[in-house]
Protein backbone atom coordinates (compact mmCIF):
# COMPACT_ATOMS: atom_id res chain seq x y z
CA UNK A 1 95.52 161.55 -1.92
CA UNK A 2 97.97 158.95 -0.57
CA UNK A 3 101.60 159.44 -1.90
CA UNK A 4 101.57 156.11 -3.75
CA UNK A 5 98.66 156.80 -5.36
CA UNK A 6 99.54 159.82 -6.63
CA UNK A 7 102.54 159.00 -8.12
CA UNK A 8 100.74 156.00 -9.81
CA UNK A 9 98.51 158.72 -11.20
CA UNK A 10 101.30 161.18 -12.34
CA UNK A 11 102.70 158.21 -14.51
CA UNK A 12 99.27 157.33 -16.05
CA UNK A 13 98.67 160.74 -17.13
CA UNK A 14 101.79 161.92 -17.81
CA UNK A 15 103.42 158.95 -19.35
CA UNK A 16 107.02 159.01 -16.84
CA UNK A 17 107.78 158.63 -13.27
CA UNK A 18 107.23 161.73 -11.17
CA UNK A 19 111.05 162.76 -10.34
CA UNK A 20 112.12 163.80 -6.62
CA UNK A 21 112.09 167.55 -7.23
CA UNK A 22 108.07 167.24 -8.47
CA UNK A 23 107.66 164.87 -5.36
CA UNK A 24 108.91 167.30 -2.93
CA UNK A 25 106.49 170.12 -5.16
CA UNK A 26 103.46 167.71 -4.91
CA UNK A 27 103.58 167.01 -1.49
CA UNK A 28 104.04 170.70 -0.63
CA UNK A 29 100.21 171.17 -2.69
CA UNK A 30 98.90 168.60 -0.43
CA UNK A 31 98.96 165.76 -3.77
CA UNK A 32 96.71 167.15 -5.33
CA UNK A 33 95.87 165.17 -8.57
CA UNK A 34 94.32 168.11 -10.20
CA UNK A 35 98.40 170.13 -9.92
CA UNK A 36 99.38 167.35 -11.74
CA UNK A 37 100.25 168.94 -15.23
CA UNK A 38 101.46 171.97 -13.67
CA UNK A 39 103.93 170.45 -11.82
CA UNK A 40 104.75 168.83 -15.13
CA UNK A 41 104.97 171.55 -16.81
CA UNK A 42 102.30 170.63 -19.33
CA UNK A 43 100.37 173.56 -20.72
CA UNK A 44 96.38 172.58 -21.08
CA UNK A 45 96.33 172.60 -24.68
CA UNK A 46 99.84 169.95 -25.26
CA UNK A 47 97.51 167.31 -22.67
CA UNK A 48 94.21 167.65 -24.11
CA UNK A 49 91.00 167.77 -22.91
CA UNK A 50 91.65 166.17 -18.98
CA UNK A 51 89.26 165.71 -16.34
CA UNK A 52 89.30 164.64 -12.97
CA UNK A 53 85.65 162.52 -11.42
CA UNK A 54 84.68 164.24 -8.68
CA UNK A 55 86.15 161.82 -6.48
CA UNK A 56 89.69 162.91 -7.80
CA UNK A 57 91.03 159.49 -8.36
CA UNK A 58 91.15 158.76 -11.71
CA UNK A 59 91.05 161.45 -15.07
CA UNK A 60 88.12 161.18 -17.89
CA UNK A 61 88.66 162.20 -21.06
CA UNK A 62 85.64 163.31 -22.91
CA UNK A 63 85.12 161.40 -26.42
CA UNK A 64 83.13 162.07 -29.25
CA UNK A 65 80.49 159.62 -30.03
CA UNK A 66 81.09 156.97 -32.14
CA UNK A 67 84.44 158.38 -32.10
CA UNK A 68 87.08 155.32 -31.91
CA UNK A 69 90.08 156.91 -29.53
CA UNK A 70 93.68 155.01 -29.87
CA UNK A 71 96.68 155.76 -27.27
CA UNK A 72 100.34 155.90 -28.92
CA UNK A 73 103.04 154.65 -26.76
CA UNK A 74 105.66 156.33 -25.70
CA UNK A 75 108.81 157.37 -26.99
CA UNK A 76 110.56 155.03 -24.80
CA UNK A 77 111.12 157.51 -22.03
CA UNK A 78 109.43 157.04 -19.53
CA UNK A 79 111.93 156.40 -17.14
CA UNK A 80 114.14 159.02 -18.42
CA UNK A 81 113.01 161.93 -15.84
CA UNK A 82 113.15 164.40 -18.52
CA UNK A 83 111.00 167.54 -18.92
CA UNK A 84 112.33 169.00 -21.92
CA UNK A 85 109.89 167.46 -24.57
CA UNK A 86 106.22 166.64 -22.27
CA UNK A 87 104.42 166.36 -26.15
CA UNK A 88 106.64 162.75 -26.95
CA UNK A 89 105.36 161.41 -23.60
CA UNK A 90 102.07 162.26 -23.71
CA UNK A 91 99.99 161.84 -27.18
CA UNK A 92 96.43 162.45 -27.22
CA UNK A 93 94.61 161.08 -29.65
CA UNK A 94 93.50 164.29 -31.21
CA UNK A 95 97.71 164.21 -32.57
CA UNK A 96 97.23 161.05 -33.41
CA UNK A 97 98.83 160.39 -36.73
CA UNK A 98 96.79 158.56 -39.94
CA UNK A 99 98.66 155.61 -41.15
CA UNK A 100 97.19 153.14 -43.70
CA UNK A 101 96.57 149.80 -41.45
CA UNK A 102 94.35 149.17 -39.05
CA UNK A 103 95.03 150.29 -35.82
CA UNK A 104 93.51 148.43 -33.02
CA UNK A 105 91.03 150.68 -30.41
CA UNK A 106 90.53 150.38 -27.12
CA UNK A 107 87.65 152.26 -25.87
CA UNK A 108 87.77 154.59 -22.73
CA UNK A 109 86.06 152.03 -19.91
CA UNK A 110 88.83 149.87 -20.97
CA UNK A 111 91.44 151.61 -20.65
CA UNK A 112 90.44 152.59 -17.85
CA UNK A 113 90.33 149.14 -16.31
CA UNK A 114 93.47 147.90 -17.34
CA UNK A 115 94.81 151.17 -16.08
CA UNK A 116 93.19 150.57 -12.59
CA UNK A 117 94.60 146.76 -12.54
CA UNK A 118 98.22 147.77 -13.34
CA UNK A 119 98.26 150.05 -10.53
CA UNK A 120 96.82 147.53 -8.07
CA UNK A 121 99.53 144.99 -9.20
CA UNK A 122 102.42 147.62 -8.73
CA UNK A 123 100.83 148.37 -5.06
CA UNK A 124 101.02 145.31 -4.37
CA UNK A 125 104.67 144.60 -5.44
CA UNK A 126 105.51 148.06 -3.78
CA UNK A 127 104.28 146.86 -0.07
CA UNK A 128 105.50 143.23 -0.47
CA UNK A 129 108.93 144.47 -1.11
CA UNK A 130 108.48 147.08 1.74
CA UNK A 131 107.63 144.18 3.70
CA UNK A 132 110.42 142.70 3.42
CA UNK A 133 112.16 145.15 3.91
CA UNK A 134 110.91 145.86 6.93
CA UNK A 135 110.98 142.00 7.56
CA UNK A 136 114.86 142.20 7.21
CA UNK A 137 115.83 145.40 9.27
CA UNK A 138 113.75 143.38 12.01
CA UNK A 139 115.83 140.11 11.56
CA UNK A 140 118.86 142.18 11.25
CA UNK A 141 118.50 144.43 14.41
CA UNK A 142 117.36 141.50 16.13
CA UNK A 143 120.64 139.17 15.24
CA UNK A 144 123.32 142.16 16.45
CA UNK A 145 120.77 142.83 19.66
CA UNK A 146 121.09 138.84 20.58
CA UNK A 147 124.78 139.06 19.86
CA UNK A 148 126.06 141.48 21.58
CA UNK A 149 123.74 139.90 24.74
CA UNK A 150 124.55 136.54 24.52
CA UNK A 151 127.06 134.94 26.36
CA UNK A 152 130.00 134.11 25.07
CA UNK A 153 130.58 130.07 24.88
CA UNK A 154 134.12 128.03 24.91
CA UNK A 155 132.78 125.03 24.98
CA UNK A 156 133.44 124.37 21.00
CA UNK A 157 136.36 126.28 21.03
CA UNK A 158 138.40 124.23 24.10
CA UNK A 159 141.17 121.04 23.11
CA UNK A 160 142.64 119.43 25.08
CA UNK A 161 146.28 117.61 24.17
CA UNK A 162 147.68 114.57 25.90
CA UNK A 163 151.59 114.01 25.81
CA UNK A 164 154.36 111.71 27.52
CA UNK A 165 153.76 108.10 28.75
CA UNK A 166 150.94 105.86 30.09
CA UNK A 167 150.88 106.69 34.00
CA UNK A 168 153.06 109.63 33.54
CA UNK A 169 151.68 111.91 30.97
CA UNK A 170 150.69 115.27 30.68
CA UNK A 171 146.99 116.89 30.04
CA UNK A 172 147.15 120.98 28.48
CA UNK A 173 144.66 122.57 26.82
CA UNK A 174 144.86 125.00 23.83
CA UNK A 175 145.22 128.25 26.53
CA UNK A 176 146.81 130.91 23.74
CA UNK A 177 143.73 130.27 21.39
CA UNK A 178 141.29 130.20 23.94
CA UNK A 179 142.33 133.52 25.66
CA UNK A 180 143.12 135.20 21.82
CA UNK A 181 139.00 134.11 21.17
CA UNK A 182 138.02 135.55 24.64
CA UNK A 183 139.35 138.75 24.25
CA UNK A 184 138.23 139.02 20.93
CA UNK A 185 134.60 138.28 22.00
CA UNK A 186 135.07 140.67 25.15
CA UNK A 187 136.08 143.49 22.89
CA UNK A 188 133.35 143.35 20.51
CA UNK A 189 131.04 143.08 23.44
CA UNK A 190 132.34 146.12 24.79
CA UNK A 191 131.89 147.98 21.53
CA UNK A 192 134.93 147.98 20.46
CA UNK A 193 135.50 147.76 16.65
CA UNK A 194 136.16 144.55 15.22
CA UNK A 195 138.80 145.26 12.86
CA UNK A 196 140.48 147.98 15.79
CA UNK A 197 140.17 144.61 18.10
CA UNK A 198 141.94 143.05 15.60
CA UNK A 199 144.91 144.98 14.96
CA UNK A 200 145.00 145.70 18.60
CA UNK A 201 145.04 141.96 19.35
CA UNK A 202 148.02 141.22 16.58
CA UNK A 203 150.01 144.31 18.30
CA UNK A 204 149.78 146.51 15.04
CA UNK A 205 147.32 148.49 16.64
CA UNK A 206 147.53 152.30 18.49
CA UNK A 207 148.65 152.01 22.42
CA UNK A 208 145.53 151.08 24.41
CA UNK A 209 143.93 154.07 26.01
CA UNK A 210 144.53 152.87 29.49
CA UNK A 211 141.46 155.71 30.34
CA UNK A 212 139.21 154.61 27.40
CA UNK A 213 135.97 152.90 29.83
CA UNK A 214 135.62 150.30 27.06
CA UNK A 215 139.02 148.64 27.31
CA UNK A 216 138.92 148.93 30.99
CA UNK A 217 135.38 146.77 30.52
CA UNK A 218 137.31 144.11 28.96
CA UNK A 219 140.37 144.12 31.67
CA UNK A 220 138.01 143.70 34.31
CA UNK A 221 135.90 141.26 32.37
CA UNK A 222 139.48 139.07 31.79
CA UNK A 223 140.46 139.16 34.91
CA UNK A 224 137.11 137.52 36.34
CA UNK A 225 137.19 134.77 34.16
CA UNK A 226 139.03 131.64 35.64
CA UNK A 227 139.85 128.76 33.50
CA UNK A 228 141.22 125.63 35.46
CA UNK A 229 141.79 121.91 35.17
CA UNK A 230 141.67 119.25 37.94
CA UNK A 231 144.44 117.25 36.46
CA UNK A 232 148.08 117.76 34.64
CA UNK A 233 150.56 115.27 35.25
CA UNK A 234 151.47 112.06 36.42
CA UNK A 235 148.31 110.61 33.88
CA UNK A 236 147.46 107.23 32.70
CA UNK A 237 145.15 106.40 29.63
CA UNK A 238 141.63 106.21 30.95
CA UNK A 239 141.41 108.94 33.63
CA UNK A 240 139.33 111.93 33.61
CA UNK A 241 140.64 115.40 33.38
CA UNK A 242 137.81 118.34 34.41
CA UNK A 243 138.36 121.79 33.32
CA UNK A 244 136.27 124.17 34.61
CA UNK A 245 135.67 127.75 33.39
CA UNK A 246 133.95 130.14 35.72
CA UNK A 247 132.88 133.89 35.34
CA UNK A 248 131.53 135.80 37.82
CA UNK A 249 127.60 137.21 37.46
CA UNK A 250 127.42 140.46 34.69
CA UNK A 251 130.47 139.00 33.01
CA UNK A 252 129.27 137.79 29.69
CA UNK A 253 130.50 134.46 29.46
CA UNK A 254 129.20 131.02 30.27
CA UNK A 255 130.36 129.11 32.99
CA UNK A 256 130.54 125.79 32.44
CA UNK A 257 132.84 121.94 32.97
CA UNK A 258 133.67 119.62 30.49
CA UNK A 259 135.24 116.14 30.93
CA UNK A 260 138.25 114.70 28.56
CA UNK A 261 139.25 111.25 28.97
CA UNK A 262 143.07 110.50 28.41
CA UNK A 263 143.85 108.53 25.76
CA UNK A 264 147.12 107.40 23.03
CA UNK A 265 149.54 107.75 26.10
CA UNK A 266 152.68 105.49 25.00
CA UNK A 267 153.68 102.85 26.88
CA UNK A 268 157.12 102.91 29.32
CA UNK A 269 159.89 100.40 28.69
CA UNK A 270 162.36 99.31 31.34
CA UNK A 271 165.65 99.57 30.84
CA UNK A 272 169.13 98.76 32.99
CA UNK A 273 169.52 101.63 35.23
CA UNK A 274 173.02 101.26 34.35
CA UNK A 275 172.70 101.68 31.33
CA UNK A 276 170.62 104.91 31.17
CA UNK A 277 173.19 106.57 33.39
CA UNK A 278 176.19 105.27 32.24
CA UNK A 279 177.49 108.67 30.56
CA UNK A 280 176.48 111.16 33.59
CA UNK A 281 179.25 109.34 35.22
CA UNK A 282 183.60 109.96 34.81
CA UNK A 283 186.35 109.00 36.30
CA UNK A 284 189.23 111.36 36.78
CA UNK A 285 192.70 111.30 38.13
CA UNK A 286 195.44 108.68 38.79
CA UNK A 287 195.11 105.13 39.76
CA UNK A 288 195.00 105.31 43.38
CA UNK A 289 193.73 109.16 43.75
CA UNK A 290 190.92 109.01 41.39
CA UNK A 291 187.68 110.75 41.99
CA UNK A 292 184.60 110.05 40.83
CA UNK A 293 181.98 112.66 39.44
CA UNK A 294 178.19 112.57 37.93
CA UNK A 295 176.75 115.66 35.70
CA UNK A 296 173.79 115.25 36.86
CA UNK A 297 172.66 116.53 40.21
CA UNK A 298 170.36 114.13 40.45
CA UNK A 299 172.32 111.02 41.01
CA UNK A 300 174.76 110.98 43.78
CA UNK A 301 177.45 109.34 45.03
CA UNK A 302 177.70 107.12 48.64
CA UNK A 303 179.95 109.07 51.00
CA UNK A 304 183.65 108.11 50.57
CA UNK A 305 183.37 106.80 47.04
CA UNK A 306 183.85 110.26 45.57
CA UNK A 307 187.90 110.13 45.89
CA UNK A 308 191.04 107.99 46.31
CA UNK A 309 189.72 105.64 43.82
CA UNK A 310 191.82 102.87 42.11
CA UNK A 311 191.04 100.68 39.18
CA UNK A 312 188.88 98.46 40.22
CA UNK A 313 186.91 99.80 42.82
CA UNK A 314 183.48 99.62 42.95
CA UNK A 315 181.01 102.97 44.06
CA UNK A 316 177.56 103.37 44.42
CA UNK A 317 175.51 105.89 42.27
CA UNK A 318 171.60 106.73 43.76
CA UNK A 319 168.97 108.20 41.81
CA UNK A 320 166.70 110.82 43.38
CA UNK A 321 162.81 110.36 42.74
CA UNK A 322 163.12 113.51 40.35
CA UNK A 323 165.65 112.19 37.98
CA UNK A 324 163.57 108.83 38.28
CA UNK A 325 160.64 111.16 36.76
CA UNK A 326 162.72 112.56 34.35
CA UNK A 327 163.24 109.43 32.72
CA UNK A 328 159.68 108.12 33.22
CA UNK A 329 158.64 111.16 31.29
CA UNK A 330 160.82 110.08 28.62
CA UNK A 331 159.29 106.70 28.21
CA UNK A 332 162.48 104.86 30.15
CA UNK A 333 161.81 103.07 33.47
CA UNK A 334 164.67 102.78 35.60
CA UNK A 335 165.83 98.69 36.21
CA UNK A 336 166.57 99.97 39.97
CA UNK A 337 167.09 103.15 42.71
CA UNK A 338 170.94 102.35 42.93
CA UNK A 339 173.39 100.35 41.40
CA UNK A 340 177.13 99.94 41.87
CA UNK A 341 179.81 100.70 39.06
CA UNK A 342 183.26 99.84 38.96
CA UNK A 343 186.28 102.27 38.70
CA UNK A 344 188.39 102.65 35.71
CA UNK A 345 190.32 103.86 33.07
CA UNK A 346 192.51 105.75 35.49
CA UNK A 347 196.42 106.27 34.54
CA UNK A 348 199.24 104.90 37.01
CA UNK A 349 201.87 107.67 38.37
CA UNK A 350 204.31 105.47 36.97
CA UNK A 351 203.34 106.24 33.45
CA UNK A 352 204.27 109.52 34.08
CA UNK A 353 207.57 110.45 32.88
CA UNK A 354 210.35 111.08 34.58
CA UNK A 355 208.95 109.72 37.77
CA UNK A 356 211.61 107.67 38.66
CA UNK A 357 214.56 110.77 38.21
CA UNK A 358 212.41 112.52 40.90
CA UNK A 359 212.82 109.46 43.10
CA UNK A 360 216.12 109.35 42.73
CA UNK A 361 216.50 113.27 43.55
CA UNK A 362 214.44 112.92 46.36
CA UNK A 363 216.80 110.78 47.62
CA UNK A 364 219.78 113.47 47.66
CA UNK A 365 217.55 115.63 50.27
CA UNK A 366 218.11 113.64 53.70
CA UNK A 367 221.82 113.69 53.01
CA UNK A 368 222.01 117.44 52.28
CA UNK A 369 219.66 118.48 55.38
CA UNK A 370 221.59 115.71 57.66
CA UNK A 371 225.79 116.02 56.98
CA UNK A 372 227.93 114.28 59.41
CA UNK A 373 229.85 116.67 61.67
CA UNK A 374 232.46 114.86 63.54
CA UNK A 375 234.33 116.23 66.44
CA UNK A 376 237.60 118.78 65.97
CA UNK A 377 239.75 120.76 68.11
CA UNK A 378 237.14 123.55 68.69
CA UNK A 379 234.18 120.99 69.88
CA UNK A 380 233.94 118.21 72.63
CA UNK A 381 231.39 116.38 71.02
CA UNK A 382 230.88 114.87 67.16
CA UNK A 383 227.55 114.16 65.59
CA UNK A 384 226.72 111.32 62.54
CA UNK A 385 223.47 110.51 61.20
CA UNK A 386 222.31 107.29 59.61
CA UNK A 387 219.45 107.35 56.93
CA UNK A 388 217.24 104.72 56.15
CA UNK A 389 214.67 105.32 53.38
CA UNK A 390 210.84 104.22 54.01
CA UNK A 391 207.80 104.32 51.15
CA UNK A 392 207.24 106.45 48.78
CA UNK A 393 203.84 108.08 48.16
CA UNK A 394 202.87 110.38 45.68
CA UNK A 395 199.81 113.08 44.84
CA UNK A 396 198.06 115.02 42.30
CA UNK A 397 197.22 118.46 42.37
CA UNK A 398 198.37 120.55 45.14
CA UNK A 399 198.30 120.56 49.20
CA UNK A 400 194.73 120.97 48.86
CA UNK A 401 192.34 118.10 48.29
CA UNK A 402 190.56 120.20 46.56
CA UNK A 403 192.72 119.86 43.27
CA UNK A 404 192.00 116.10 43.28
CA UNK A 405 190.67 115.11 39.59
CA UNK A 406 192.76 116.53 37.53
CA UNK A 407 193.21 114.95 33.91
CA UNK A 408 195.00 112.47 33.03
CA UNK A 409 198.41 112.75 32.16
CA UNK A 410 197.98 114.00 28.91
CA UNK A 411 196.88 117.17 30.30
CA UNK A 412 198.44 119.60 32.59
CA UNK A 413 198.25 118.65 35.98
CA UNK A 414 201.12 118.59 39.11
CA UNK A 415 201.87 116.05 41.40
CA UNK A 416 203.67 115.79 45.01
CA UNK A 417 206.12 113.13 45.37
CA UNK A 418 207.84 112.50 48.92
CA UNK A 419 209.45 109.38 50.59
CA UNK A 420 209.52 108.36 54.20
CA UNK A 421 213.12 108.33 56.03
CA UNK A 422 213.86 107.50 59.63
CA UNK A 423 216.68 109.61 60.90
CA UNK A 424 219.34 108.19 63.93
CA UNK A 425 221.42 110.66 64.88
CA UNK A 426 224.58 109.70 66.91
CA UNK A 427 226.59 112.23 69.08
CA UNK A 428 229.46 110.66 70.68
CA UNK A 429 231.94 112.94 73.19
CA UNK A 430 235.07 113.52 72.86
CA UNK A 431 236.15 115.89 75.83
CA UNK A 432 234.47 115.97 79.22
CA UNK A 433 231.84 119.07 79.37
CA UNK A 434 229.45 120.00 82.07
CA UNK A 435 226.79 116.80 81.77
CA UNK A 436 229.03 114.13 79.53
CA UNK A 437 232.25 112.42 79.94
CA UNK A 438 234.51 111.95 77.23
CA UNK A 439 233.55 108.49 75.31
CA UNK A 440 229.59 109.42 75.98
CA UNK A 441 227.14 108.41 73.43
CA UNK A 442 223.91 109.67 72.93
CA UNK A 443 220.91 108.17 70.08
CA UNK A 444 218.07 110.34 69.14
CA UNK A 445 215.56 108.38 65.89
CA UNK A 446 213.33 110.90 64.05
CA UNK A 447 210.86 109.97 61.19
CA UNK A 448 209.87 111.98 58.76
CA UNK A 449 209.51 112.76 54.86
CA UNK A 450 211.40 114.63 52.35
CA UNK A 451 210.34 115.73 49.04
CA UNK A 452 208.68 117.76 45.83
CA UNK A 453 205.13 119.01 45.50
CA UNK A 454 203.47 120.86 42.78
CA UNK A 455 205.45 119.51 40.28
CA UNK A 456 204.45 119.90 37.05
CA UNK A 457 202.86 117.62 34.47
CA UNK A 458 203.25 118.28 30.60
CA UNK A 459 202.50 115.83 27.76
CA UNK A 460 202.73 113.64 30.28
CA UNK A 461 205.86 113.50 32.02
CA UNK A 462 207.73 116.07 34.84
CA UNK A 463 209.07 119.32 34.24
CA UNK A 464 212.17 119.15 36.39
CA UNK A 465 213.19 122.70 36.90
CA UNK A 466 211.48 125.23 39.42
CA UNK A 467 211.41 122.62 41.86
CA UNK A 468 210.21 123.37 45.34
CA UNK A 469 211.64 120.82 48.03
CA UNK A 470 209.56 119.78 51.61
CA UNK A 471 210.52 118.29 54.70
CA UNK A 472 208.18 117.39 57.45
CA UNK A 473 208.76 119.12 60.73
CA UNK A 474 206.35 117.18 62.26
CA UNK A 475 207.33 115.03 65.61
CA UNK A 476 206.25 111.76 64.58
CA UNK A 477 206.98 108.87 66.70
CA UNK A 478 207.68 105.75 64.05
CA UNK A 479 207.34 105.16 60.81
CA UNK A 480 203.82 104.14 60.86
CA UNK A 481 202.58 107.71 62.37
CA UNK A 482 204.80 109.64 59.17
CA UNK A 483 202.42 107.18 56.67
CA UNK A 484 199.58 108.07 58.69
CA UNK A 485 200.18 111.63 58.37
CA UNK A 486 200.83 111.10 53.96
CA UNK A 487 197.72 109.45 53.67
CA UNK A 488 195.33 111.67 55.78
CA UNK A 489 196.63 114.18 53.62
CA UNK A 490 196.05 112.40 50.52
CA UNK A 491 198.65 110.52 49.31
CA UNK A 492 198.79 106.81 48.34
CA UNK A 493 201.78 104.57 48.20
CA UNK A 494 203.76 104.75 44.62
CA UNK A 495 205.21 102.01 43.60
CA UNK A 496 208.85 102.89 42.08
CA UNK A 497 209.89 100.85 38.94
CA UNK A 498 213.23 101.54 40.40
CA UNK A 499 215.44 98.19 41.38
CA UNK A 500 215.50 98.07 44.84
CA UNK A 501 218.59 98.80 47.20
């Protein structure tokens, strides 16, 4: 007998479910229907008088004629499993109690029948739920197969972001969540566990077994993909970016290119190219030896504008094409290339204090390298020098051009201060010697410039003590040649508020 069918019997005649341990009994005997009771434990004479057809499928129980037969229910255990007490799930009617009404009968045939139908319905339950069952475990095994063979798809899961300004603006797509996704996918496709993936992913996972074929699957499978785009810069609304994402064959992903069209770029606004550079540019220095500087390295400065700047004078800043792009990417279009700006804001020398006292002082130094020495009893010849005082000029920062720019003078700083002189020296004889006669003169004229340099510069005026006096010892020919010499070394003429002489 089938298994269903048996156990459909066992209930019917025994009045409960047959329990596992009796299932594994009854299909050790084959399912038998006539081991029923003894697998239930039922001796003959608690089930009555039971018989089997000779088919074996359903039991016949022998009835007295014009006997009426009733059938208690059960004790409301049917689903219990017990076997302690077989008599309160199975009646026959020979127990039957009497009680005083009427008792409706059923006879044997139909009982039987509705016996018979209840079974059919519950086989019929039994195999549509198995059905689906089976129906299910299909669809399931079917979904993970076709997942874990698709390919994967970033079409849905691809943005791309516009920035900056109409002509110049930028195109980027969403490349962190993108390659976070991928990698996911990859992982799972690999076998990997999704919730390992996960933590793995988020960096709260174990060290990657760098051995472990799996994760190798998905480096290899990573590094095939390329993901590219035909445009990122210099965009205007309208255009067309492409990005492309290719995978190489038995790499599970889908290769694919999708357009984006740029859009909500702003607009850029002119502006006075003066105005957008006006604070990259300073002036430093004196009036006179100022030098110009720009903190940006992309704006420069014509050649010989950069020092020896007065108030006043004019200099050309450029701007290269990359600061030009800077500023486009900022919305701000440049009026022009170049533009000129005038120089100001530098401090005079004479505001400096104590200028004039080192004037005066420098005027002591001819004198003390040039005393008269007339003619005595030990010497035939006497010498006597005339002095005549030429333009002052004046520096800042040291001999070295290089410490042009200094602050103004406020701030510490030192300045060279000399003045032009031309010499005459006059040597007249006084005894006859060798090559002269007594009453002999002789004229020689140098020119040349005496003076202070690194004198320093505090609160602005001069520290007067430490001083460190110059002289030229260069064999100049006029005056001219000795101003020559001051301003190819950078000084410029300083204007004394002394009176003149």
């Amino acid at each position: 007998m089938e298994p269903d069918k048996y156990a459909q019997l066992f209930e019917h005649i025994i009045g409960r479910k047959l329990t596992p341990s009796e299932f594994l009994e009854a299909r050790a005997a084959g399912f038998d229907p006539k081991g029923i009771k003894s697998i239930a434990k039922i001796e003959p004479s608690s089930a009555g008088n039971l018989a089997f057809s000779s088919d074996g499928d359903e039991p016949t129980v022998p009835m007295a004629a014009n006997t009426e037969h009733s059938l208690l229910p059960t004790s409301g255990h049917e689903e219990s499993g017990s076997l302690d007490k077989p008599t309160q799930q199975f009646a026959p009617a020979a127990l039957a109690p009497i009680i005083d009404e009427p008792v409706p009968t059923v006879t044997a045939t139909a009982q039987d029948s509705a016996q018979k139908s209840q079974a059919r319905s519950k086989g019929r339950l039994i195999a549509i739920v198995a059905g689906i069952c089976v129906i299910c475990a299909i669809a399931i095994a079917a979904f993970f197969y076709y997942q874990r063979n698709r390919y994967i798809d970033l079409s849905s899961k691809i943005t791309m972001t516009f920035s900056g300004y109409d002509t110049y603006g930028y195109a980027n797509y969403n490349s962190s969540e993108v390659y976070e996704y991928l990698g996911h996918e990859l992982a799972v496709k690999a076998g990997l566990d999704a919730y390992d993936v996960n933590l793995r992913m988020n960096g709260m996972g174990a060290a990657e077994d760098q051995t472990d074929p799996k994760y190798k699957q998905v480096a290899s499978w990573l590094a095939s993909v390329r993901i590219t785009q035909d445009k990122y810069a210099h965009l205007s609304n309208g255009n067309v970016v492409t990005l492309t994402v290719s995978a190489p064959k038995g790499t599970p992903v889908r290769s694919f290119k999708k357009e984006f069209t740029v859009e909500n770029l702003k607009k850029v606004q002119t502006v006075a190219t003066e105005e957008l550079v006006k604070n990259e540019i300073t002036f430093t220095g004196m009036n006179g030896s100022g030098v110009v500087t720009v903190s940006d390295e992309g704006l420069s400065i014509d050649e010989g504008d950069t020092y020896g700047l007065s108030n006043g004078d004019t200099v050309t800043v450029t701007l290269s094409q990359d600061y030009i792009d800077s500023l486009l990417e900022q919305g701000k279009a440049p009026s022009e290339e170049s533009f000129t700006v005038k120089v100001s804001g530098l401090k005079n020398f004479s505001d400096i204090g104590k200028m004039d006292t080192l004037v005066e002082m420098i005027a002591k130094l001819p004198a003390q390298a040039y005393e008269d020495d007339p003619a005595d009893e030990y010497e035939s010849y006497g010498e006597q020098y005339t002095i005549e005082s030429g333009k002052t000029y004046v520096r800042s920062g040291s001999d070295s051009n290089s410490y042009y720019g200094e602050d103004d003078v406020h701030s510490d700083m030192t300045i060279s201060l000399v003045t032009a002189y031309k010499i005459t020296r006059t040597t007249t004889w006084v005894e006859d010697t060798y090559s002269n006669k007594a009453g002999d003169v002789e004229t020689e004229v140098m020119y040349t410039y005496f003076g202070y340099q690194n004198v320093n510069v505090y609160n602005g005026s001069l520290i007067l003590s430490d001083l460190y006096d110059m002289q030229d010892n260069s064999d100049n020919h006029d005056m001219d040649a000795v101003y020559a010499e001051l301003e190819m070394d950078g000084y410029i003429e300083y204007a004394s508020t002394l009176p003149s002489t």
